[in-house]
Protein backbone atom coordinates (compact mmCIF):
# COMPACT_ATOMS: atom_id res chain seq x y z
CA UNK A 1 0.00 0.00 0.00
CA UNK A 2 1.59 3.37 -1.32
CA UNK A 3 -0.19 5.71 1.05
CA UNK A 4 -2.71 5.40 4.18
CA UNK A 5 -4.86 7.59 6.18
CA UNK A 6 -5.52 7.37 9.86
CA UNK A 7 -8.35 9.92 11.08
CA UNK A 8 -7.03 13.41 10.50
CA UNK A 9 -3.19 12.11 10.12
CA UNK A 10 -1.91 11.65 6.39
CA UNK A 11 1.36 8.90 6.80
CA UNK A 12 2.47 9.03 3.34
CA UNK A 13 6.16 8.70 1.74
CA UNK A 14 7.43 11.65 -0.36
CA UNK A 15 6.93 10.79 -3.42
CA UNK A 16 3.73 9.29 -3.07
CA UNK A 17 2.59 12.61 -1.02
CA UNK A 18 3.58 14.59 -3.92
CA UNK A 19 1.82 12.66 -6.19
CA UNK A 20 -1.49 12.53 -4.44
CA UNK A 21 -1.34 16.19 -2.76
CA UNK A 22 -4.59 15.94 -1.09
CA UNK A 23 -5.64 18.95 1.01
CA UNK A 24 -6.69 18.57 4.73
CA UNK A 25 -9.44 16.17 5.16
CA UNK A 26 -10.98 18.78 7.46
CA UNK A 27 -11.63 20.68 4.63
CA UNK A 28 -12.90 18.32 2.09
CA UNK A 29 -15.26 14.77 3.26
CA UNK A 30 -13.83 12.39 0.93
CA UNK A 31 -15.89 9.64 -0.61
CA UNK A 32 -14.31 6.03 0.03
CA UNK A 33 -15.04 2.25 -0.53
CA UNK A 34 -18.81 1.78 0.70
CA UNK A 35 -20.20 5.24 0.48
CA UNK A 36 -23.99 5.12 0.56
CA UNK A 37 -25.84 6.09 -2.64
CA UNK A 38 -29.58 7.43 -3.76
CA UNK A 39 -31.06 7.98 -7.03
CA UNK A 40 -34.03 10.46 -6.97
CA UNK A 41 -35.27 7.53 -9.60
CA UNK A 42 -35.44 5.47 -6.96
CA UNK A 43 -36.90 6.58 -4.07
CA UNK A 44 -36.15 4.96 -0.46
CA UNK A 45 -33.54 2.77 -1.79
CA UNK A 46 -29.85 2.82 -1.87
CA UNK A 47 -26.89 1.10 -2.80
CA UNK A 48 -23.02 1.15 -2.00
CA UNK A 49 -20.01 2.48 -3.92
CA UNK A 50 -17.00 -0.33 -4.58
CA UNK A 51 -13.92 1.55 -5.35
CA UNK A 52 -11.85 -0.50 -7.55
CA UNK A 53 -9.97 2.39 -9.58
CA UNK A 54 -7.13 2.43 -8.12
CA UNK A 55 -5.34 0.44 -5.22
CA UNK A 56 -3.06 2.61 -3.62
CA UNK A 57 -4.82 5.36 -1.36
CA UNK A 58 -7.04 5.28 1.72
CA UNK A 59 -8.62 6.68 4.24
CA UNK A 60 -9.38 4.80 7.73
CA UNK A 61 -8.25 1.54 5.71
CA UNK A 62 -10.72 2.23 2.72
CA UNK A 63 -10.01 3.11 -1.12
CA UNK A 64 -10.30 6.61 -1.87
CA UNK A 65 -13.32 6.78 -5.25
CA UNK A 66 -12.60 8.80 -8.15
CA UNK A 67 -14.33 9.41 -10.89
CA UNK A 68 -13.56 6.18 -12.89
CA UNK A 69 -15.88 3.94 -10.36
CA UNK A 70 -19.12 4.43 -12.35
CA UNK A 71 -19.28 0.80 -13.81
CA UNK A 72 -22.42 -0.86 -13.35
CA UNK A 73 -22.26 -3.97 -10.97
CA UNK A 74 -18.60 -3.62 -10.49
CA UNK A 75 -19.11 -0.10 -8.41
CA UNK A 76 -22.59 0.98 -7.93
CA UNK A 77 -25.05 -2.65 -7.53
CA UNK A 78 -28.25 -1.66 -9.10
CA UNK A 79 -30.91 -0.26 -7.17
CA UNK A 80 -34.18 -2.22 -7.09
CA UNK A 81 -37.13 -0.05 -8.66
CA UNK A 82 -36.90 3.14 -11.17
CA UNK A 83 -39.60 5.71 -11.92
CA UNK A 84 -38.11 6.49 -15.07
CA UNK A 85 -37.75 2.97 -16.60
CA UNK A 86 -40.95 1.84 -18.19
CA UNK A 87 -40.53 -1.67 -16.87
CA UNK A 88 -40.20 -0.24 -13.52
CA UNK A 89 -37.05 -2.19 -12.78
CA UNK A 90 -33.43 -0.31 -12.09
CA UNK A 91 -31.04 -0.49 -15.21
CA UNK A 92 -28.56 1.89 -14.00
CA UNK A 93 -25.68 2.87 -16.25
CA UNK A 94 -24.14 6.09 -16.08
CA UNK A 95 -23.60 8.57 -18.11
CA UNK A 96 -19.91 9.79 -18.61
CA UNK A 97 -18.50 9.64 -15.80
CA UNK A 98 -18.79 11.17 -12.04
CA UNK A 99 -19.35 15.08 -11.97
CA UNK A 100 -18.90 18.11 -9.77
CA UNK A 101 -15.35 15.70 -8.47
CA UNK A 102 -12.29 17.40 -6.78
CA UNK A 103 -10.29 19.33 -9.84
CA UNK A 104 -7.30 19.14 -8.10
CA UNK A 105 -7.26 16.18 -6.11
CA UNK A 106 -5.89 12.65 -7.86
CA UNK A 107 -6.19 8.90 -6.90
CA UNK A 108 -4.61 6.87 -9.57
CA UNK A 109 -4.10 9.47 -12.05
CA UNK A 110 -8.01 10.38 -11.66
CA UNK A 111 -9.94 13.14 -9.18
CA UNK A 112 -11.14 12.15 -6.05
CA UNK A 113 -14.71 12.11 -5.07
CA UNK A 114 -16.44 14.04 -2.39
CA UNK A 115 -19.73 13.92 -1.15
CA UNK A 116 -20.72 16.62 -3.11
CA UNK A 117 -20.34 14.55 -5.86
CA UNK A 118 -22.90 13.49 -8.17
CA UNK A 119 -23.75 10.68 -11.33
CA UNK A 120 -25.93 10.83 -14.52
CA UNK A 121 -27.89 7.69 -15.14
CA UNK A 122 -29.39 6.87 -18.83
CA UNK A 123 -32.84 6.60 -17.19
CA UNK A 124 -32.42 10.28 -15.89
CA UNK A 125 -31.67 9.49 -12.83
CA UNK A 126 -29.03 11.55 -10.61
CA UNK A 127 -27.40 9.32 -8.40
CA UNK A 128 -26.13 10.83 -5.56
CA UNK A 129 -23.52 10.45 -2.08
CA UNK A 130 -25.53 10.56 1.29
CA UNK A 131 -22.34 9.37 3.41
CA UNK A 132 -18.95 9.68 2.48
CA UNK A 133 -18.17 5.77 3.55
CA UNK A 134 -16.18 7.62 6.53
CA UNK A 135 -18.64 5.08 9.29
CA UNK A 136 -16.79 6.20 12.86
CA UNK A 137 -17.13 2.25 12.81
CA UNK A 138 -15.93 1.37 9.94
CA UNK A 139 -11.75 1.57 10.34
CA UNK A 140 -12.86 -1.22 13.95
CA UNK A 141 -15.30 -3.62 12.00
CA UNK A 142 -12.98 -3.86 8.88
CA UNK A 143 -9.99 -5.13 11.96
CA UNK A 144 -12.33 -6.78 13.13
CA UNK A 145 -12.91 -8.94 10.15
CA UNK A 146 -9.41 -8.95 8.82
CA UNK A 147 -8.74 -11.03 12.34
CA UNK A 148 -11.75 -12.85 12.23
CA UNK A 149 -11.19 -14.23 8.71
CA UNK A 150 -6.98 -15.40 9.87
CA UNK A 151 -8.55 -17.12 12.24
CA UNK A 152 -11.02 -19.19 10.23
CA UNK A 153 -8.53 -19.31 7.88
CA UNK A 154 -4.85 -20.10 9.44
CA UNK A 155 -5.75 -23.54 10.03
CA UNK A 156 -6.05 -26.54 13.50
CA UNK A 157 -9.36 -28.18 14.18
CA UNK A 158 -12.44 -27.07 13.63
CA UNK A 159 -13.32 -26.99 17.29
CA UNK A 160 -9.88 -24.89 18.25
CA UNK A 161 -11.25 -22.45 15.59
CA UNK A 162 -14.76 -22.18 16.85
CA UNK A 163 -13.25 -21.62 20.38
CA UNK A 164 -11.05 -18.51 19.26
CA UNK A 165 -13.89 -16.28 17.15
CA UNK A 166 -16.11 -17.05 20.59
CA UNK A 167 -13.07 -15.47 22.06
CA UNK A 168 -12.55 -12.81 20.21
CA UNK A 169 -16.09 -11.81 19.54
CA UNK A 170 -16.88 -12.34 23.12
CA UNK A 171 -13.78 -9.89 23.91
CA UNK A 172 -15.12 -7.35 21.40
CA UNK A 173 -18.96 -7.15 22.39
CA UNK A 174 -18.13 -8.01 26.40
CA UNK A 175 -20.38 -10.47 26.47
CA UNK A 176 -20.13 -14.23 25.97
CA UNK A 177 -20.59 -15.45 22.34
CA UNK A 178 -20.20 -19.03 21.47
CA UNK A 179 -19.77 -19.78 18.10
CA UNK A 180 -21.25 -23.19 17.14
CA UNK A 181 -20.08 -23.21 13.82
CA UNK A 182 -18.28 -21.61 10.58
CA UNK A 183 -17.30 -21.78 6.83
CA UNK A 184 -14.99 -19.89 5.48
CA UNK A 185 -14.63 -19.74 1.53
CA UNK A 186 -11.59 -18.92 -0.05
CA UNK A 187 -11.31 -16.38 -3.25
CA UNK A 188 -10.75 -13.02 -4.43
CA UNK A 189 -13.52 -11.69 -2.36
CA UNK A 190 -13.33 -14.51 0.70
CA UNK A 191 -16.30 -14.89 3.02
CA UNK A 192 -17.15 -16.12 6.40
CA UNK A 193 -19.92 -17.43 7.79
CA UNK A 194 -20.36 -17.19 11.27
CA UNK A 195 -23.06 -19.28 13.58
CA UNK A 196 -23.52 -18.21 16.90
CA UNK A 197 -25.43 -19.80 19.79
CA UNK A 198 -28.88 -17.46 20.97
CA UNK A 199 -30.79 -16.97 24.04
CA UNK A 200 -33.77 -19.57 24.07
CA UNK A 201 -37.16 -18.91 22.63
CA UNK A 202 -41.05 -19.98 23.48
CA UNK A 203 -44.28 -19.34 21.34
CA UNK A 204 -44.35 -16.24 24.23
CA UNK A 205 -41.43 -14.66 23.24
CA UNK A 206 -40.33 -12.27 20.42
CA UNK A 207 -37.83 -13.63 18.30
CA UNK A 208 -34.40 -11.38 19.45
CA UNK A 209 -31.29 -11.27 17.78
CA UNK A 210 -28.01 -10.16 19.39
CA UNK A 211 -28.69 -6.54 19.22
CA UNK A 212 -24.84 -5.69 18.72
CA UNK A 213 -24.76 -8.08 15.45
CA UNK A 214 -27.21 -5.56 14.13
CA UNK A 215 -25.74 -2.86 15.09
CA UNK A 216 -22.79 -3.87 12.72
CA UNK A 217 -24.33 -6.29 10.79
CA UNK A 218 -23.86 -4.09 7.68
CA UNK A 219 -20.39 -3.44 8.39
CA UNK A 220 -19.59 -6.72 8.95
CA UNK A 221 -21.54 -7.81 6.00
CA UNK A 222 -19.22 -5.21 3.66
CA UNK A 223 -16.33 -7.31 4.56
CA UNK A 224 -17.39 -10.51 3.57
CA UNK A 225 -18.63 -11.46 7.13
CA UNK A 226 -21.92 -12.84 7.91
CA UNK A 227 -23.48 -13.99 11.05
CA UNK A 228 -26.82 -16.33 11.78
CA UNK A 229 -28.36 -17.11 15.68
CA UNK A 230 -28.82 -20.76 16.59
CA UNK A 231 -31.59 -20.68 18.83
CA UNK A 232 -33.75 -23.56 20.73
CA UNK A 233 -36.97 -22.71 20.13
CA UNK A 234 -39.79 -24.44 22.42
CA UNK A 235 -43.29 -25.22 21.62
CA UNK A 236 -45.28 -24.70 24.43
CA UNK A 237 -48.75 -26.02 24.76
CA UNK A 238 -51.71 -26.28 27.26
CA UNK A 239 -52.52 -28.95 29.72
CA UNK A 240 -55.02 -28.46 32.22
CA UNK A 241 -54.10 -25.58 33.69
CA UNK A 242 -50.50 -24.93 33.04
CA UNK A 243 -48.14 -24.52 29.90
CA UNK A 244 -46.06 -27.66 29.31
CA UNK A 245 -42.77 -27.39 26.71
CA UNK A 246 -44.19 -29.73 24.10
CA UNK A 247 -40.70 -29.92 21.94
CA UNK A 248 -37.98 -28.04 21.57
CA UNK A 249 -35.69 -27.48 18.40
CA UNK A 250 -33.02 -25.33 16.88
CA UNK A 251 -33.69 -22.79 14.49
CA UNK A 252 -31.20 -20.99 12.47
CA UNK A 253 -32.00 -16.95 12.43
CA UNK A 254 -29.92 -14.68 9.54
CA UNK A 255 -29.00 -11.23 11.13
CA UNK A 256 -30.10 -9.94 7.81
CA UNK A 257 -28.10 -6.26 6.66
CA UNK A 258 -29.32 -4.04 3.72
CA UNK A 259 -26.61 -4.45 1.07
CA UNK A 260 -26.24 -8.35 1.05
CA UNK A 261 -28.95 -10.67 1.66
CA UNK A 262 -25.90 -13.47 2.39
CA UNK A 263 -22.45 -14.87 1.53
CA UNK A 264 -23.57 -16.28 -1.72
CA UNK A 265 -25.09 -12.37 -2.60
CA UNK A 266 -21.68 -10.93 -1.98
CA UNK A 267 -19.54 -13.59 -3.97
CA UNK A 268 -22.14 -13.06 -6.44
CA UNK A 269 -22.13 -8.66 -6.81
CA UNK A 270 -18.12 -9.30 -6.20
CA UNK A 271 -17.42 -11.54 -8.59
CA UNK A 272 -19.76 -10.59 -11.64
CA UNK A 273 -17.39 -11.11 -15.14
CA UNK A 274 -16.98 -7.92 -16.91
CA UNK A 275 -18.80 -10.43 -19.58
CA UNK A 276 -22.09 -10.78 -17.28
CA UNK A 277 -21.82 -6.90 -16.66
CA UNK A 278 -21.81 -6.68 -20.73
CA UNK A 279 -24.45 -9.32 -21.49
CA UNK A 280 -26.69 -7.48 -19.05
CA UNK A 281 -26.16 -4.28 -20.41
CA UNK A 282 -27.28 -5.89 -23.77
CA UNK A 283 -30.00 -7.16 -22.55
CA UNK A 284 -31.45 -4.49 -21.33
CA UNK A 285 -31.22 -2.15 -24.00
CA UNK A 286 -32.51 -5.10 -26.34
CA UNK A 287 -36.08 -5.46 -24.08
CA UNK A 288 -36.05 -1.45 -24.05
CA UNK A 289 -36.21 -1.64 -27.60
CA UNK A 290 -39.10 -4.29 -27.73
CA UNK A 291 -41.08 -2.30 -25.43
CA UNK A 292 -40.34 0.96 -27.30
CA UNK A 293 -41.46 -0.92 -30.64
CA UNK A 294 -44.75 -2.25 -29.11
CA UNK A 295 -45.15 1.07 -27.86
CA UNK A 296 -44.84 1.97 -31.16
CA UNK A 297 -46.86 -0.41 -32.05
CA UNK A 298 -49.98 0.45 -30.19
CA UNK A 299 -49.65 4.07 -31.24
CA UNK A 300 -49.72 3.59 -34.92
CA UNK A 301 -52.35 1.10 -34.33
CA UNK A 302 -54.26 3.38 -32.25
CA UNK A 303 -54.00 6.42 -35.16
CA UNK A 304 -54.97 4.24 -37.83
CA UNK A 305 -58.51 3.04 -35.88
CA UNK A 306 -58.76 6.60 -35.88
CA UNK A 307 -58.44 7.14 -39.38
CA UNK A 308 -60.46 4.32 -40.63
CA UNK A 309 -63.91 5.74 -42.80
CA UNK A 310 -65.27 2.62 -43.76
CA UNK A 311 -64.48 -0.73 -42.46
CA UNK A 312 -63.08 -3.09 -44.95
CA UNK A 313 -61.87 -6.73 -45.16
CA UNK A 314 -58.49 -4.96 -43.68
CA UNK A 315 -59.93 -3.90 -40.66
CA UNK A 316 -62.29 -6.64 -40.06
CA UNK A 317 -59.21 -8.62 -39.84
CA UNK A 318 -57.56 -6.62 -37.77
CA UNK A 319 -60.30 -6.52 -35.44
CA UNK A 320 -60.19 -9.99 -35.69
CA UNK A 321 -57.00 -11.14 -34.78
CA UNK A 322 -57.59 -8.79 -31.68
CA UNK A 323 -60.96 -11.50 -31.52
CA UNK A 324 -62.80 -7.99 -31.37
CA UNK A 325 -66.59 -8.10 -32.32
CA UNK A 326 -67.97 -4.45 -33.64
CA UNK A 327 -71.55 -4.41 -32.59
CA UNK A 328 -71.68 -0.57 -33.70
CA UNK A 329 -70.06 2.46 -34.17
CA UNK A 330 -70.44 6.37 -34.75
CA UNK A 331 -68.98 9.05 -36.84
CA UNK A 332 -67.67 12.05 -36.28
């Protein structure tokens, strides 16, 4: 890593300094690796940025965007519903690149984004930054999961593991956690899921996840970390005059985030072929064109009813293919 940012405090070598030159991040809010986005297009929904334009700068261990991380998929996941679209369905690609960036300021031999920054979608949507990516959480959670995932990862028995993350996630949230099993899956975007043990449930009480898992859930989930709650769950029924536990099973419970419904979701967003990203593209400008042809269609059809004088074999036809009966009509 050429260059790094800790809070306010720029640690960079000389040349690399000189190269980026970025003024004092009190000054400008820098948009990095997991910024949230909106789209007035697409309202109540957002997405999250993935920097991968350049490699070499961060802030609070996080890739600096520029400008260059407009690529559908690959930096900005779709959203999942568009006003603008006629199928009502979010086909985001942007126009150009990102706008209104810092002149001055370079990443990778492009400008930086700040939050004041803003995208062009074909739709007409205008995608912008609500949060920089900057999470006061973010620099802890993304240790956090960098030491969770050598841990899963550097090898012994599968119990030895399971007894170190309930250490060190019992150490982080002060409160015991017992992990009662993992898989961790090896790639260019690894992931690891995590299966903790939860408090015991009846048909009386609300289902309860561990409240600091969803606190971070999101966090977590941005670095390839996800978590599910084993808990017993007891059936409880009536005899005479007092509640008996009928049975009592375990049930697996997903501490769900926003971004990725699970492992499989991430890999999936990750991992997506520039060749996917292009056949999709395709795609969707091939049904836009159906639809704008049978939209087309319907209009032409729809002036020349309006033209017709007298109805002829031609229009009887056409009326018939539509298996339309004319009982009567009127002039005007």
């Amino acid at each position: 890593m050429n260059g790094l940012f800790l809070n306010e405090a720029l640690i960079l070598g000389e040349n690399t300094a000189a190269k980026l030159d970025l003024a004092d991040l009190s000054e400008i809010e820098y948009v990095v690796d997991g910024a949230e986005l909106i789209c007035d297009g697409c309202p109540g929904e957002k997405t999250n940025l993935q920097v991968t334009s350049q490699n070499d700068y961060e802030i609070k261990n996080k890739l600096v965007a520029t400008k260059k991380d407009k690529e559908t998929f690959e930096n900005i996941p779709p959203f999942q519903s568009c006003i603008y679209n006629d199928n009502a369905k979010c086909e985001l690609i942007i126009e150009g690149d990102w706008e209104n960036y810092i002149e001055d300021k370079f990443c990778g031999g492009n400008q930086c984004l700040s939050k004041n920054s803003f995208a062009r979608c074909q739709k007409g949507g205008i995608i912008r930054v609500i949060h920089s990516g900057q999470f006061l959480t973010s620099e802890t959670i993304a240790k956090d999961s960098e030491e969770l995932m050598k841990i899963a990862s550097q090898g012994g028995t599968k119990e030895e593991i399971k007894k170190k993350l309930s250490e060190y996630l019992s150490k982080k949230y002060n409160q015991p956690m017992n992990v009662e099993d993992f898989k961790f899956t090896n790639g260019k975007f690894p992931t690891l899921d995590i299966t903790t043990r939860g408090q015991m449930q009846n048909d009386f009480n609300k289902i309860e996840l561990n409240k600091n898992l969803q606190t971070d859930v999101n966090e977590f989930n941005k670095n390839g970390i996800f978590f599910t709650e084993r808990k017993a769950i007891q059936k409880v029924e009536l005899l005479g005059n007092e509640y008996r536990v009928r049975e009592t099973k375990d049930k697996d419970f997903p501490v769900r985030g926003v971004i990725y419904t699970d492992s499989n979701n991430y890999r999936e967003k990750r991992e997506i072929s520039k060749e996917i990203i292009e056949k999709t593209k395709k795609d969707w400008a091939n049904e836009a064109k159906k639809r704008g042809e049978k939209k087309q269609n319907s209009h032409n059809n729809i002036q020349w009813v309006k033209s017709i004088k007298e109805f002829d074999k031609k229009s009887d036809k056409w009326f018939d293919d539509l298996n339309v009966k004319i009982v009567d009509y009127k002039k005007k």
